[in-house]
Protein backbone atom coordinates (compact mmCIF):
# COMPACT_ATOMS: atom_id res chain seq x y z
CA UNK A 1 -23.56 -24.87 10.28
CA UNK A 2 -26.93 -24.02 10.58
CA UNK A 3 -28.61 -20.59 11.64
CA UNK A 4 -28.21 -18.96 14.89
CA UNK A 5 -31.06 -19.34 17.07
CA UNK A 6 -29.63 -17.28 20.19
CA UNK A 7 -27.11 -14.83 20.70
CA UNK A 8 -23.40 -14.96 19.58
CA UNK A 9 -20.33 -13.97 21.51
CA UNK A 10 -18.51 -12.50 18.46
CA UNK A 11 -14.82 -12.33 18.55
CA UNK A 12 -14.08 -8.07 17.53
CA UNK A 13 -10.69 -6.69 16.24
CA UNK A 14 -10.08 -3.36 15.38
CA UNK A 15 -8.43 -4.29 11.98
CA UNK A 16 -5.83 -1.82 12.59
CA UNK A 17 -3.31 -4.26 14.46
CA UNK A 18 -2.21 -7.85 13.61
CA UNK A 19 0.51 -10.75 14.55
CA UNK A 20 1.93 -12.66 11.73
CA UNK A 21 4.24 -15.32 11.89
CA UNK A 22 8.06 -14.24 10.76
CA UNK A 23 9.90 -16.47 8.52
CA UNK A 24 12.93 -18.40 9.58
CA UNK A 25 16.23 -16.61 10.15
CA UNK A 26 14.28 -13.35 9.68
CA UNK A 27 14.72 -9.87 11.93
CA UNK A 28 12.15 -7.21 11.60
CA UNK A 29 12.96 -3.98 12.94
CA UNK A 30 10.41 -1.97 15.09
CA UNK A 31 9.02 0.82 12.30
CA UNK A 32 10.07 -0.80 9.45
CA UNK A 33 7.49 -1.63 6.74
CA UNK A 34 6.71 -5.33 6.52
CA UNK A 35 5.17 -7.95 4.00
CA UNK A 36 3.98 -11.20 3.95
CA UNK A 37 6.44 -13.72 1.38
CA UNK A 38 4.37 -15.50 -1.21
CA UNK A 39 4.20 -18.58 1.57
CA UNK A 40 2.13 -15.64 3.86
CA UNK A 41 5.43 -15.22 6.06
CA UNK A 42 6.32 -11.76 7.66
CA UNK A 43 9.63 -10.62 6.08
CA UNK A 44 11.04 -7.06 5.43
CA UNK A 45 9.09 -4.80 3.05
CA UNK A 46 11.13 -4.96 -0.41
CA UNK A 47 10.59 -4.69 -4.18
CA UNK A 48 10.09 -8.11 -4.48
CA UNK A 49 7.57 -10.49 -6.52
CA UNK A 50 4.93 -12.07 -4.74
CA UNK A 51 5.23 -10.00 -1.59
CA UNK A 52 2.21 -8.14 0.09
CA UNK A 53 2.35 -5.12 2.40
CA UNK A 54 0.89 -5.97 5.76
CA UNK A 55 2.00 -3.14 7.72
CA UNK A 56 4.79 -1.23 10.09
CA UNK A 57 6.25 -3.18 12.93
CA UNK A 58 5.21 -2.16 16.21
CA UNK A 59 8.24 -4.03 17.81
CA UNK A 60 11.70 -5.37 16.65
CA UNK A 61 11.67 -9.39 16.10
CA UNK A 62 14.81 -11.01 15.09
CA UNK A 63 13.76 -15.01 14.53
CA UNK A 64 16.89 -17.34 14.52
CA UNK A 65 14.23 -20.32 14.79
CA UNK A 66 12.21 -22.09 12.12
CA UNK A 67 9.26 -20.31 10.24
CA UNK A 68 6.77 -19.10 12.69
CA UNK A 69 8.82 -19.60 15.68
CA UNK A 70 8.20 -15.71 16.55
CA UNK A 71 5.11 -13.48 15.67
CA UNK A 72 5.77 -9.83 14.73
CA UNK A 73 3.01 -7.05 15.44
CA UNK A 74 1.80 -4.89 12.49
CA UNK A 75 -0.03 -2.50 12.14
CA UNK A 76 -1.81 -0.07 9.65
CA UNK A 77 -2.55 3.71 9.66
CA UNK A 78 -0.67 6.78 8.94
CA UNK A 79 3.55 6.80 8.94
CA UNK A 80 6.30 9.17 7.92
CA UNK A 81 8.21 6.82 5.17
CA UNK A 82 11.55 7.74 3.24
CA UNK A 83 10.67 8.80 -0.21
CA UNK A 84 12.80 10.23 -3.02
CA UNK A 85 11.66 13.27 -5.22
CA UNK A 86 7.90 13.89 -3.54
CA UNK A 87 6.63 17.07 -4.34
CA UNK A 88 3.34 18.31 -2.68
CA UNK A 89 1.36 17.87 -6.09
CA UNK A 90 2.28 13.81 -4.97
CA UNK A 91 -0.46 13.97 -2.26
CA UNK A 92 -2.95 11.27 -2.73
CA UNK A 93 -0.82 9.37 -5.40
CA UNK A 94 -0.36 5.55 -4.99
CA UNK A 95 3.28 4.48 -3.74
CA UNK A 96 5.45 1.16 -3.40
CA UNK A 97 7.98 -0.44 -0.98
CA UNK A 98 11.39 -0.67 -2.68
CA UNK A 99 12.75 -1.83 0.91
CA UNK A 100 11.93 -1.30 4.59
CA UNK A 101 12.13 1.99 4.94
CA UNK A 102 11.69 3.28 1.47
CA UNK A 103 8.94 4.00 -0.55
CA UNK A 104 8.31 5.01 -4.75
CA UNK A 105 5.94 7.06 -6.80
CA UNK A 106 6.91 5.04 -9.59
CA UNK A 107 9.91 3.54 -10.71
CA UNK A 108 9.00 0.01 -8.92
CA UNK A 109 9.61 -3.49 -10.88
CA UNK A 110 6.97 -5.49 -8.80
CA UNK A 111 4.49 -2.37 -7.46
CA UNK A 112 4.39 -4.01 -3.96
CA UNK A 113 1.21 -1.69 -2.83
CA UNK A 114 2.04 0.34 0.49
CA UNK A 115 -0.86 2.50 0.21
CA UNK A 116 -1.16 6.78 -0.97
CA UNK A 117 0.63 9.49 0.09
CA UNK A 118 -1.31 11.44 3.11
CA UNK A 119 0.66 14.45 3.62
CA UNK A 120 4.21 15.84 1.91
CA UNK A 121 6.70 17.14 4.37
CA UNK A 122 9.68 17.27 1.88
CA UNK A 123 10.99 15.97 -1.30
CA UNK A 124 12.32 13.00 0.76
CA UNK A 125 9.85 12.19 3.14
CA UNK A 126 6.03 11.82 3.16
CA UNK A 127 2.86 10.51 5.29
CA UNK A 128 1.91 7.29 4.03
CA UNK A 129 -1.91 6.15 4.74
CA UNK A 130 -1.36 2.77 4.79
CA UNK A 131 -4.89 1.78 5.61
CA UNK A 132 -6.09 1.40 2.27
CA UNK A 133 -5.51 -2.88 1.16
CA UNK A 134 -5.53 -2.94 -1.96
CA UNK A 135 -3.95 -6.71 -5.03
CA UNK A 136 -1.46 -5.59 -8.06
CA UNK A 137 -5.16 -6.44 -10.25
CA UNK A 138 -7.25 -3.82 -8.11
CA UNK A 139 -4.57 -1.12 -8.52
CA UNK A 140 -4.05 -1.66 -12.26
CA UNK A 141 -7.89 -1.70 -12.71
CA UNK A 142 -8.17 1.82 -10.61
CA UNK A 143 -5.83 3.27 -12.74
CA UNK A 144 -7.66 1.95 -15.96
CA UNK A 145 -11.02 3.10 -14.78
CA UNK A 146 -8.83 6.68 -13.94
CA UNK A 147 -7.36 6.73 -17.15
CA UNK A 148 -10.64 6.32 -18.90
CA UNK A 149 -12.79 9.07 -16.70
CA UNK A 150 -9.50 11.01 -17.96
CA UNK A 151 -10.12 10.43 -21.35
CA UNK A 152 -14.03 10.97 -21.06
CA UNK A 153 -13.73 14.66 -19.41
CA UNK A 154 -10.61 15.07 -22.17
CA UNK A 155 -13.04 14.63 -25.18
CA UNK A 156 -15.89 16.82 -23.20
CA UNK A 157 -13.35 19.32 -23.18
CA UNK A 158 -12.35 19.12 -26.80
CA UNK A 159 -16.00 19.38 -28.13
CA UNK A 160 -16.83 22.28 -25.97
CA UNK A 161 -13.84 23.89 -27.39
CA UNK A 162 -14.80 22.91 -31.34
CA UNK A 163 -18.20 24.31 -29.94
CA UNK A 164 -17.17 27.18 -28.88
CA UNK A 165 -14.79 27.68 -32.35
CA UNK A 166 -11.61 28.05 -30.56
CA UNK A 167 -10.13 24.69 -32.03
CA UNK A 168 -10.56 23.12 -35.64
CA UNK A 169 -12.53 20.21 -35.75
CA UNK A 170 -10.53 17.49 -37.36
């Protein structure tokens, strides 16, 4: 391809809302969270290696024919998402699918990525911003680089307080 030399008619999407192709003998239920398999097929959001959140189902898709013989519509934003044991000090913490409807603070065996907790409305069910796309090697290397501004204002706290005599030094 070379440069443009005139205008381009450039196809736009909002990036909120997209259609992926549901794998064979496969129903999605309108609401439900949904991933992509490790082939890139739309299946039910579970705890499950290899899968990738894609979004909630705008409409329910039940595909009795081969992979990709129906599309399902997803889309990302904010959603009220089962939860066990939130608390409103969970706000803004990272959580994972453990199945369509369910999501963890922790607690996950494969950390399949839904997005951070927007808004607690009880210990069982919170606001999920699920705008945020983010691999299993981004997450783990936010919560390194966390863990290390942690440590950083820890051991600015610890010399202010040897400074200020109200710890030993050691």
């Amino acid at each position: 391809m070379s440069v443009l030399t005139k205008d381009r008619d450039t196809e736009r999407r909002a990036g909120e809302l997209k259609v992926i192709p549901v794998k064979a003998a496969t129903k999605i239920f309108a609401g439900s969270m949904v991933c992509a398999d490790s082939s890139g097929w739309a299946v039910p959001a579970a705890d499950t290696a290899a899968f990738k959140f894609q979004g909630v189902a705008e409409e329910y898709v039940d595909n009795t024919g081969a992979n990709g013989a129906k599309s399902v519509r997803v889309r990302r934003g904010i959603f009220e998402f089962v939860t066990s044991g939130a608390a409103i000090s969970d706000v803004g913490k990272m959580v994972f699918a453990t199945d369509d409807q369910t999501v963890a603070i922790n607690g996950t065996t494969n950390a399949v990525y839904v997005g951070r907790i927007y808004q607690f409305v009880s210990a069982t069910s919170v606001y999920i911003d699920t705008r945020e796309r983010r691999t299993g090697k981004e997450q783990a290397d936010s919560i390194a680089a966390d863990i290390a501004a942690m440590k950083t204002d820890f051991n600015a706290l610890l010399a202010k307080l040897r400074a200020a005599d109200l710890i030993a030094t050691g």
